[in-house]
N, C-alpha and C. Protein backbone atom coordinates (compact mmCIF):
# COMPACT_ATOMS: atom_id res chain seq x y z
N UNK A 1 0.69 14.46 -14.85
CA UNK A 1 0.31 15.28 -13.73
C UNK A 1 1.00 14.73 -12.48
N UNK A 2 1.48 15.67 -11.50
CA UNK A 2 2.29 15.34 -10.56
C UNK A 2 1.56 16.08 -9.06
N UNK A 3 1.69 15.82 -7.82
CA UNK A 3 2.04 16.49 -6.77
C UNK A 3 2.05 15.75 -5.85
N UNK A 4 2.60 16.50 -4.53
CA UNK A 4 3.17 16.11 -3.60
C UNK A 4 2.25 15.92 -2.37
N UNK A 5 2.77 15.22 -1.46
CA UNK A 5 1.81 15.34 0.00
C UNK A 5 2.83 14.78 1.12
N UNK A 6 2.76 15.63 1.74
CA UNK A 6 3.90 15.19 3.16
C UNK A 6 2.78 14.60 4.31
N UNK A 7 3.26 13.30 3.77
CA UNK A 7 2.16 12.72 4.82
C UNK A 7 3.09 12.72 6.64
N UNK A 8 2.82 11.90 7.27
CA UNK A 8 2.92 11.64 8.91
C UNK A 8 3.99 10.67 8.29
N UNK A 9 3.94 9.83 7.47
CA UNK A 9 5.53 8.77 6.80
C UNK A 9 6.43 9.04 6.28
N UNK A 10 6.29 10.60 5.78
CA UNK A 10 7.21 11.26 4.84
C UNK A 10 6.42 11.54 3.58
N UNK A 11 7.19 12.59 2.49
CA UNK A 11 6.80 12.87 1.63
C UNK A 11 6.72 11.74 0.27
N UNK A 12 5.00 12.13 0.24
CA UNK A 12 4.67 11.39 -0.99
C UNK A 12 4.64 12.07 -2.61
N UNK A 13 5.47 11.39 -3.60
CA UNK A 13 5.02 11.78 -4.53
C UNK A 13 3.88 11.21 -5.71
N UNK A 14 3.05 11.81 -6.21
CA UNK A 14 1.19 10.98 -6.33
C UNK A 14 1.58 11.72 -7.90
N UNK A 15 1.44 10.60 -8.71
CA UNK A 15 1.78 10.76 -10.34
C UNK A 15 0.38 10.56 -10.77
N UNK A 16 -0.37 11.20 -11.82
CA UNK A 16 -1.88 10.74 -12.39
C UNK A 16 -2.04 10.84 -13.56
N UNK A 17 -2.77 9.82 -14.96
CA UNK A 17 -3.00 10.38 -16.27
C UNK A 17 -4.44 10.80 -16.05
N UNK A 18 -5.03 10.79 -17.38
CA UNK A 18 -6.20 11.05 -17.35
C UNK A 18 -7.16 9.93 -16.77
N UNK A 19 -6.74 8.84 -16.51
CA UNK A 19 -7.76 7.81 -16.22
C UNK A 19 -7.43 7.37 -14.62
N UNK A 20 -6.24 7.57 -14.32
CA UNK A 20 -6.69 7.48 -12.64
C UNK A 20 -5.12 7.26 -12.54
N UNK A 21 -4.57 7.36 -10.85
CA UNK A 21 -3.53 7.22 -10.57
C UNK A 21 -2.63 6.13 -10.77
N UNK A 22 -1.12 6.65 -11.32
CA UNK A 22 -0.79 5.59 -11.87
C UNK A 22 1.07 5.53 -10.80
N UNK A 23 1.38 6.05 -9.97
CA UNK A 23 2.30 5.46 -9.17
C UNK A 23 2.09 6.79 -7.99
N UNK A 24 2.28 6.19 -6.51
CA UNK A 24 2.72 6.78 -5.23
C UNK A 24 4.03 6.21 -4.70
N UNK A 25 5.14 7.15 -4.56
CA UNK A 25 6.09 7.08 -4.65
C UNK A 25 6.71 7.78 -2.70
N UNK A 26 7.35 7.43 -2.34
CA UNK A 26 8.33 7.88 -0.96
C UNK A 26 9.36 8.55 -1.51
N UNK A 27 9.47 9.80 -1.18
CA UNK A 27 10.92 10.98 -1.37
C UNK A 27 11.46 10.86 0.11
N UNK A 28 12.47 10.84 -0.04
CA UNK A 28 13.54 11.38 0.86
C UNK A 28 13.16 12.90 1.57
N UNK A 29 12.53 13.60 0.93
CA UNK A 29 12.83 15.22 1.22
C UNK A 29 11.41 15.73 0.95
N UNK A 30 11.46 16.76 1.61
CA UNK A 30 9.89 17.24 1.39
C UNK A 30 10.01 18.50 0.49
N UNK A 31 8.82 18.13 -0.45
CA UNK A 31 8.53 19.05 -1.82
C UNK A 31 7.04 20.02 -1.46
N UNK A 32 7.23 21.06 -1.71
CA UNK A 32 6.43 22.05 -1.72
C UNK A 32 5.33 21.78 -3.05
N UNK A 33 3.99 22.12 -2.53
CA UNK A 33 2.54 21.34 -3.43
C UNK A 33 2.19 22.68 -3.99
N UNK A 34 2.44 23.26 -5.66
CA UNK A 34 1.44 23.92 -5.70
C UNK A 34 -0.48 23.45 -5.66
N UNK A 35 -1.41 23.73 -6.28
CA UNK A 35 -2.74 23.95 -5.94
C UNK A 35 -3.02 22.38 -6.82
N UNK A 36 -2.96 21.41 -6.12
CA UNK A 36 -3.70 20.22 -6.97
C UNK A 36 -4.72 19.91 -7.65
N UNK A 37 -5.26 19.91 -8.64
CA UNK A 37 -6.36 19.86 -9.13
C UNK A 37 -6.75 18.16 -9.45
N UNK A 38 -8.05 18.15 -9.56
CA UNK A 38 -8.63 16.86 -10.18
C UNK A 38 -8.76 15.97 -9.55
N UNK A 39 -8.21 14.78 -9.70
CA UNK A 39 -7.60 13.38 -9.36
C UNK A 39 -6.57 13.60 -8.40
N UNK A 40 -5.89 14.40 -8.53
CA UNK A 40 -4.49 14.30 -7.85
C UNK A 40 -4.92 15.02 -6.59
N UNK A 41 -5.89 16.01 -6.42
CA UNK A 41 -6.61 16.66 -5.73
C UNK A 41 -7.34 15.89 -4.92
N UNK A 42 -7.82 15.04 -5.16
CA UNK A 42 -8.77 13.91 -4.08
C UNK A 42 -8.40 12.75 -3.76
N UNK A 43 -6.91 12.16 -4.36
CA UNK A 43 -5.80 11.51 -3.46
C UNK A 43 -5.54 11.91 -2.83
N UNK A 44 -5.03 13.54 -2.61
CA UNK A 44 -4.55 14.02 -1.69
C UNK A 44 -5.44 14.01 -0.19
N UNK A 45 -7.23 14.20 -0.39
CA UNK A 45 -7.86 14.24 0.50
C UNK A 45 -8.13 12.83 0.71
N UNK A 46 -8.17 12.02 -0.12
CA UNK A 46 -7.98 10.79 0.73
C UNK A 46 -7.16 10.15 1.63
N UNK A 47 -5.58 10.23 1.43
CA UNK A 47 -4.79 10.67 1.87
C UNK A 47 -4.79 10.81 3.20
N UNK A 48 -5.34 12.06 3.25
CA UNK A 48 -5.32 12.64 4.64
C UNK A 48 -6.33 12.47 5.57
N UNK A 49 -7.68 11.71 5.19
CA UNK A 49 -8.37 10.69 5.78
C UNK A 49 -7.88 9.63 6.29
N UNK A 50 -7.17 8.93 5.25
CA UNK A 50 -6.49 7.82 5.99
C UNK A 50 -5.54 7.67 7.44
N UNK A 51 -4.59 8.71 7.03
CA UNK A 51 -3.79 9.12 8.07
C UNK A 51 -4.31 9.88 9.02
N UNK A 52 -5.58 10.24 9.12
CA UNK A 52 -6.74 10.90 10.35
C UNK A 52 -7.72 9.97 10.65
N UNK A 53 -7.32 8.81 10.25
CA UNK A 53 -8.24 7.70 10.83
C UNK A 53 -9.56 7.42 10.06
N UNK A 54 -9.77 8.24 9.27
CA UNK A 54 -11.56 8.30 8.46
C UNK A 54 -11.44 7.56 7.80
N UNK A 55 -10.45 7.04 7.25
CA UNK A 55 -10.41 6.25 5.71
C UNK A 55 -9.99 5.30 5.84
N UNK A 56 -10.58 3.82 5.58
CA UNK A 56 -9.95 2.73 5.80
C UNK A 56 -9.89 1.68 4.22
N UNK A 57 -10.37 2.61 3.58
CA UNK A 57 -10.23 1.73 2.11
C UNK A 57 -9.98 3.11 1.00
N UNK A 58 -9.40 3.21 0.56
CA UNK A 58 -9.68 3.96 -1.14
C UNK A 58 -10.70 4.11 -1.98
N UNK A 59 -10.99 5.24 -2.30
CA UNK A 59 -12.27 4.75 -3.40
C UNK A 59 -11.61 5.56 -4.63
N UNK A 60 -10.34 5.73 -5.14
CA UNK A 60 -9.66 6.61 -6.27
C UNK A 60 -9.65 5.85 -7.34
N UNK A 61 -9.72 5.99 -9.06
CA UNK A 61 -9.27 5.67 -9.55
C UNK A 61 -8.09 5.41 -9.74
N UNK A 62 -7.59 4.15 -10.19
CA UNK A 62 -6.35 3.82 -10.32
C UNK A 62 -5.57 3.36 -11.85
N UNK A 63 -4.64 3.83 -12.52
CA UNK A 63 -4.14 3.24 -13.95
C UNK A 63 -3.25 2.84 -13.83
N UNK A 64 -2.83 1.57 -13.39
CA UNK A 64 -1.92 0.84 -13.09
C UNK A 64 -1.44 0.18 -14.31
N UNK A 65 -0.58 0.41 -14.29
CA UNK A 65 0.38 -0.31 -15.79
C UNK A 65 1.47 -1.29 -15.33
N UNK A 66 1.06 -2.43 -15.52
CA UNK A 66 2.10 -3.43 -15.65
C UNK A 66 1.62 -5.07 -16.50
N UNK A 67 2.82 -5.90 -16.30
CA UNK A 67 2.51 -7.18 -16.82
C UNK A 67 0.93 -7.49 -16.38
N UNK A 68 0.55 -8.53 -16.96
CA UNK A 68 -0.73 -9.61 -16.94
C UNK A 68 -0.67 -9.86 -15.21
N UNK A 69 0.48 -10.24 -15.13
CA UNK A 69 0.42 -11.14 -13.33
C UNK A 69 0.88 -10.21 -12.28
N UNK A 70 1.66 -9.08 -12.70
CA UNK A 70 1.88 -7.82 -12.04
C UNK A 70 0.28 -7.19 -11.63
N UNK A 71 -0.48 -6.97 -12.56
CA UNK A 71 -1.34 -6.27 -12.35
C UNK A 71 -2.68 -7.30 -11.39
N UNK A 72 -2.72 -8.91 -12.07
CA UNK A 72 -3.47 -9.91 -10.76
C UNK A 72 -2.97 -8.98 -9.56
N UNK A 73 -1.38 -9.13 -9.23
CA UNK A 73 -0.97 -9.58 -8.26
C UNK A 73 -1.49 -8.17 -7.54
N UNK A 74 -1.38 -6.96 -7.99
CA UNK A 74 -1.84 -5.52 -7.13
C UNK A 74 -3.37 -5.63 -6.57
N UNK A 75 -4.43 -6.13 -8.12
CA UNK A 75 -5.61 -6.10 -7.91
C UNK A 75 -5.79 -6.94 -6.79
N UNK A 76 -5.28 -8.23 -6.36
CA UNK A 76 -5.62 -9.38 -5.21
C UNK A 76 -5.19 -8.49 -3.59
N UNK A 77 -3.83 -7.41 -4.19
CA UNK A 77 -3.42 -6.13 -2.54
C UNK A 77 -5.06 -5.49 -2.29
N UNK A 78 -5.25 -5.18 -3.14
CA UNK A 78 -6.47 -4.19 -2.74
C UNK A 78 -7.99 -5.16 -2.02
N UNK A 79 -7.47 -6.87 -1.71
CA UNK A 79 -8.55 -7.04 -1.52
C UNK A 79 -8.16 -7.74 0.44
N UNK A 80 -7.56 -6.95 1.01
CA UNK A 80 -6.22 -7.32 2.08
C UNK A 80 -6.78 -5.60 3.05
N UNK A 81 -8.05 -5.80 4.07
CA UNK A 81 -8.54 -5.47 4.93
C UNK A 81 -7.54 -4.35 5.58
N UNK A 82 -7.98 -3.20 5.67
CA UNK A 82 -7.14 -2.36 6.55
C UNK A 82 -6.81 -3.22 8.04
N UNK A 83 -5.68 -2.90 8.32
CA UNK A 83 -5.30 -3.53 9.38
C UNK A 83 -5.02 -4.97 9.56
N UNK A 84 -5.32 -5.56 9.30
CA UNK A 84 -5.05 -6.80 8.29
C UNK A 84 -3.65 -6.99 7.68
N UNK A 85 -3.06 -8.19 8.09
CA UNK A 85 -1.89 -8.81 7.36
C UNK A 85 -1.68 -10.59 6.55
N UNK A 86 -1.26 -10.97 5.43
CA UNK A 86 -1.04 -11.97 5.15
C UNK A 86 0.35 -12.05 4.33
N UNK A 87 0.61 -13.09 4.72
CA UNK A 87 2.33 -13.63 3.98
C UNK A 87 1.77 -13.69 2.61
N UNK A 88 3.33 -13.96 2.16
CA UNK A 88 3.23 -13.81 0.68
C UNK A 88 2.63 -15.34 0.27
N UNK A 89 3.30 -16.28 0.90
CA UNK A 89 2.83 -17.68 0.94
C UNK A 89 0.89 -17.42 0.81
N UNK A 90 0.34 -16.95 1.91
CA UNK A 90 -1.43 -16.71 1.41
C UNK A 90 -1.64 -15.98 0.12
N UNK A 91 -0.77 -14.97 -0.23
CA UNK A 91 -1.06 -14.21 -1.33
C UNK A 91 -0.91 -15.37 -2.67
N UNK A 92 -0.07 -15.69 -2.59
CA UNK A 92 0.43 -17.02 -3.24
C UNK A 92 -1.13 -18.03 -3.83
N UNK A 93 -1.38 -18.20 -2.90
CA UNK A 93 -2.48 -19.19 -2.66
C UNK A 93 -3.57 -18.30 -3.09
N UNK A 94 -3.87 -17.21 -2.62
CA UNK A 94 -5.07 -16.27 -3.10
C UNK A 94 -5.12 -16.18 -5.17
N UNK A 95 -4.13 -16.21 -5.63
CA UNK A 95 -3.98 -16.29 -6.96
C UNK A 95 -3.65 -17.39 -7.78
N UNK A 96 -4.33 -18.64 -6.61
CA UNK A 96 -4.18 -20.06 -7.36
C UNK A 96 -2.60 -20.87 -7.32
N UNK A 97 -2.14 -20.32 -6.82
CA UNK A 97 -0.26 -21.04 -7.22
C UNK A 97 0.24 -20.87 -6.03
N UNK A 98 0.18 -21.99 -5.33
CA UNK A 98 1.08 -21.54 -3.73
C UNK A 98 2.61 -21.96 -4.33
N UNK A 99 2.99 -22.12 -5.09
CA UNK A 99 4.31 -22.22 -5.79
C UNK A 99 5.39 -21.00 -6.05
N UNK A 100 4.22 -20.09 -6.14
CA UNK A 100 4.55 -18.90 -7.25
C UNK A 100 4.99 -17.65 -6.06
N UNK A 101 5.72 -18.31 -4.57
CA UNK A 101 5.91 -16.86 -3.54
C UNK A 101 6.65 -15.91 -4.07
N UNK A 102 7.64 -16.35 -5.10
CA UNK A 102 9.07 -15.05 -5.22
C UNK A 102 8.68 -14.46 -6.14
N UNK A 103 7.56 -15.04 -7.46
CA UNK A 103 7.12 -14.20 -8.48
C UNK A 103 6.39 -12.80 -8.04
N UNK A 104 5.32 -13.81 -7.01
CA UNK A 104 4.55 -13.10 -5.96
C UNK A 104 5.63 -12.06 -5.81
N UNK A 105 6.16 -12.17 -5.41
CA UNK A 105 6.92 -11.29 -4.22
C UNK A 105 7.81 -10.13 -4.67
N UNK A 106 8.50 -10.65 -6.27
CA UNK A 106 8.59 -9.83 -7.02
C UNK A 106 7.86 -8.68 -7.45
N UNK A 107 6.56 -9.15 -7.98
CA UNK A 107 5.34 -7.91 -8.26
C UNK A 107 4.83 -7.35 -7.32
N UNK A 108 4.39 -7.99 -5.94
CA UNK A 108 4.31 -6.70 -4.68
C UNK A 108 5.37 -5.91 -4.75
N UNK A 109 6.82 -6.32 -4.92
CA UNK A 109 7.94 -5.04 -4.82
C UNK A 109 7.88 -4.13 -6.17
N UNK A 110 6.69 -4.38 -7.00
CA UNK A 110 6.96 -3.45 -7.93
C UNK A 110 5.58 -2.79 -7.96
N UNK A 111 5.19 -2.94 -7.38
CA UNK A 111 3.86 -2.05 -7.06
C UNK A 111 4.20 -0.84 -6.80
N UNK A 112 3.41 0.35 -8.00
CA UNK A 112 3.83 1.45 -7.99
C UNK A 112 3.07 2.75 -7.16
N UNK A 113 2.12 1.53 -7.11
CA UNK A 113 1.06 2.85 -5.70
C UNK A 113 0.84 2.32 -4.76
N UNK A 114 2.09 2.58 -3.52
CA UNK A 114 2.38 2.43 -2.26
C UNK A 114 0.66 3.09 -1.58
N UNK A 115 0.99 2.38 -0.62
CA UNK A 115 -0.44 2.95 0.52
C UNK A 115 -1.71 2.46 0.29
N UNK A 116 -2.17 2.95 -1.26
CA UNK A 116 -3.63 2.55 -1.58
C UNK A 116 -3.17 1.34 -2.28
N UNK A 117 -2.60 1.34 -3.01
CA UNK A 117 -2.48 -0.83 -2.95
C UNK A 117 -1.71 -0.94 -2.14
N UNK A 118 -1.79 -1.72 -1.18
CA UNK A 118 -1.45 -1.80 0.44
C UNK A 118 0.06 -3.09 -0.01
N UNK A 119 0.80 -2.97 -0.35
CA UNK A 119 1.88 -4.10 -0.28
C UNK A 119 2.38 -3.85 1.29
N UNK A 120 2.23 -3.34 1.54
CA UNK A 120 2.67 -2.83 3.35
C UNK A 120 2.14 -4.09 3.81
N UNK A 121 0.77 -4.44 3.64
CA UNK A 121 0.13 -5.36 4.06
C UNK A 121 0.78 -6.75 4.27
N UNK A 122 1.55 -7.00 3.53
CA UNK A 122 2.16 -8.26 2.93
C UNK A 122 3.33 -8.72 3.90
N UNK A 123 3.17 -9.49 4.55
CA UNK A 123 4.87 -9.98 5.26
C UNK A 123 5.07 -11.55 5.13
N UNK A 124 5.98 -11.80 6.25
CA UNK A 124 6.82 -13.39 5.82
C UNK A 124 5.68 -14.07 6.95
N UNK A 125 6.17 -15.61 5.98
CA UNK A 125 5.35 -16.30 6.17
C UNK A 125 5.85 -16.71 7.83
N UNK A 126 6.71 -16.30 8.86
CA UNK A 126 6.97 -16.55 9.90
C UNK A 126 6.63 -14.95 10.66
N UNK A 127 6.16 -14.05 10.14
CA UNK A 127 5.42 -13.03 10.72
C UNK A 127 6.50 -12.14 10.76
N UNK A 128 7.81 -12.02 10.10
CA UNK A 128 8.33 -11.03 10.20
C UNK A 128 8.33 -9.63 9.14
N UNK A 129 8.46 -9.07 9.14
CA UNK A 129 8.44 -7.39 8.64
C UNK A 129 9.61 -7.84 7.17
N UNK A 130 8.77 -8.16 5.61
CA UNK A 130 9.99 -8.16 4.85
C UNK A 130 10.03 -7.41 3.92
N UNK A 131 10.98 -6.73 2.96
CA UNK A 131 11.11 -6.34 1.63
C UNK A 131 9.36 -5.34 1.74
N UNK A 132 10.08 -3.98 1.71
CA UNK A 132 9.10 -3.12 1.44
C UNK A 132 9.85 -1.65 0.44
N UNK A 133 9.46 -1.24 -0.56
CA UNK A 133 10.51 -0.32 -1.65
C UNK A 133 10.07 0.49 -0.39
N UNK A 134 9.49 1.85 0.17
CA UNK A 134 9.24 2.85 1.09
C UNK A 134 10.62 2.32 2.19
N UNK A 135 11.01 1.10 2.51
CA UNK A 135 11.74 0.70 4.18
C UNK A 135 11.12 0.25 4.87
N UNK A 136 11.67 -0.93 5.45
CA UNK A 136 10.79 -1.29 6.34
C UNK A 136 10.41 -0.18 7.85
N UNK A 137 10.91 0.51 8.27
CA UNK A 137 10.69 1.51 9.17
C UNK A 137 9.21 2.13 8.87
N UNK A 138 8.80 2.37 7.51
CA UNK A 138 7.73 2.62 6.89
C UNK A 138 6.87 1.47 6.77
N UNK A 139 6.93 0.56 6.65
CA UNK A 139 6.03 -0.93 6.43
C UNK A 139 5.69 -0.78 8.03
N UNK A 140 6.45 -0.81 8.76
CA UNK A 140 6.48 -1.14 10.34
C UNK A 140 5.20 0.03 10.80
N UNK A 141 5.50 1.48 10.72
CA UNK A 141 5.11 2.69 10.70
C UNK A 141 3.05 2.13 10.48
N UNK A 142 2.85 1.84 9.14
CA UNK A 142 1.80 1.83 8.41
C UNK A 142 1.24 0.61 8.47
N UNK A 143 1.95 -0.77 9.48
CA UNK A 143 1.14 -1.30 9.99
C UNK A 143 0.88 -1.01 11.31
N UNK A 144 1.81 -0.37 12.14
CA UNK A 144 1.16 -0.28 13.62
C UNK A 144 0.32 0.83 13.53
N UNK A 145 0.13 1.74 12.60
CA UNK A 145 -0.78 2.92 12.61
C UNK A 145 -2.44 2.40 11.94
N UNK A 146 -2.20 0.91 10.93
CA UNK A 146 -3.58 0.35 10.75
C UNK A 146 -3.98 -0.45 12.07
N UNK A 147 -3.27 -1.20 12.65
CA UNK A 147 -3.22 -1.72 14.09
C UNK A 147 -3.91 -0.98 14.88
N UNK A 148 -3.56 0.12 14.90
CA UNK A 148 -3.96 0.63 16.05
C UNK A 148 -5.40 1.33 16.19
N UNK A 149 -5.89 1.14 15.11
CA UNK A 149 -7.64 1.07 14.87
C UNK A 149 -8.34 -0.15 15.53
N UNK A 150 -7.49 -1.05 16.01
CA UNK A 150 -8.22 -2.45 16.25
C UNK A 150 -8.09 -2.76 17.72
N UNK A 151 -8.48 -3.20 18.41
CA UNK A 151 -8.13 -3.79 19.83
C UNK A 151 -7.41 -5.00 20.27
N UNK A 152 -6.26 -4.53 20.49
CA UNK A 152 -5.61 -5.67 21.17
C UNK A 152 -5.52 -7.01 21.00
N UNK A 153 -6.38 -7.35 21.80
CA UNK A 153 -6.97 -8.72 21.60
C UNK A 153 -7.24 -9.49 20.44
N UNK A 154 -7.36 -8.64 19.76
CA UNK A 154 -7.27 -9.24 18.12
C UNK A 154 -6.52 -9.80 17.27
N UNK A 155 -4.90 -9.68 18.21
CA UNK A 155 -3.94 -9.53 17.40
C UNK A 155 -3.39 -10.70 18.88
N UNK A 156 -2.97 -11.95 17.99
CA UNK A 156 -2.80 -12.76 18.81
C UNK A 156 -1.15 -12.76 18.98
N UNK A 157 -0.65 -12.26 17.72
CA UNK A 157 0.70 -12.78 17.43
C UNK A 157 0.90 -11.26 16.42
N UNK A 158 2.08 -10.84 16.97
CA UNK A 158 2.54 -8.98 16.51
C UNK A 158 2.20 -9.57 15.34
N UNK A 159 2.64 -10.00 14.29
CA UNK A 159 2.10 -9.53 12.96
C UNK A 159 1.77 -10.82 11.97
N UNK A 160 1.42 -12.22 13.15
CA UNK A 160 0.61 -12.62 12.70
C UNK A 160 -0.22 -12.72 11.24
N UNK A 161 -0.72 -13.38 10.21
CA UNK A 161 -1.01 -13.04 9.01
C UNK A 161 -2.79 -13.01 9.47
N UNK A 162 -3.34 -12.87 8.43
CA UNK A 162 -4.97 -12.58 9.08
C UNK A 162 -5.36 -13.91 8.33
């Protein structure tokens, strides 16, 4: 099952089996949605909560298919606070192995459901904007748009890790 959603970042494409979503994908070009049903149907309205400010966590099923440490490494994204940022170095550490940044860093870049597992979330351990599959223009995009739910003052250092 397939469809589309042209979000405010560009067009998303939202893939689903029967057990819950299994990749959100960035197109280049915007695709016309026939009538979504199901699952793919209430990504879409989640979706558009998020990007209207209502939604600050996911509540979708998800069927994520990958390795043993691929799949740690997504489940530990989903636990990374809207608005909220940490280096890969903390992510590192969050899964026991501050050794393990590039493995790390590998499986955030292969995370196949952009947005609701937040790899956006994720930057360098000196606070800069790194390695995002969407572009960083989009990483940049989808953190100053979670940012900007928060006040100021909160944010001691632009992107700072939390």
């Amino acid at each position: 099952m397939v469809a589309y959603y042209n979000s405010p970042v560009g067009c998303l494409e939202i893939q689903a089996s029967e057990k819950g979503i299994t990749s959100l994908y960035f197109l280049e070009e915007k695709k016309n949605n026939s009538k979504p049903k199901g699952i793919l149907k209430e990504c879409i309205t989640q979706l558009k909560e998020y990007f209207n400010g209502k939604r600050t966590a996911f509540s979708i099923e998800l069927d994520l298919q990958g390795t043993e440490f691929q799949l740690k490494v997504w489940n530990e994204l989903l636990n990374i606070p809207f608005g909220k940022t940490i280096s890969y170095q903390e992510l590192s550490k969050r899964l026991g192995n501050k050794e393990a940044i590039r493995a790390v860093g590998s499986a955030n870049g292969k995370n196949p459901v952009s947005i609701i597992v937040p790899c956006h979330r994720v930057i360098g351990a000196n606070g800069k904007l790194v390695g995002y599959g969407g572009g960083l223009p989009r990483k940049k995009w989808l953190l100053d748009f979670e940012r900007s739910f928060y006040q100021p003052e909160l944010f001691a250092n632009e992107w700072a890790p939390a």
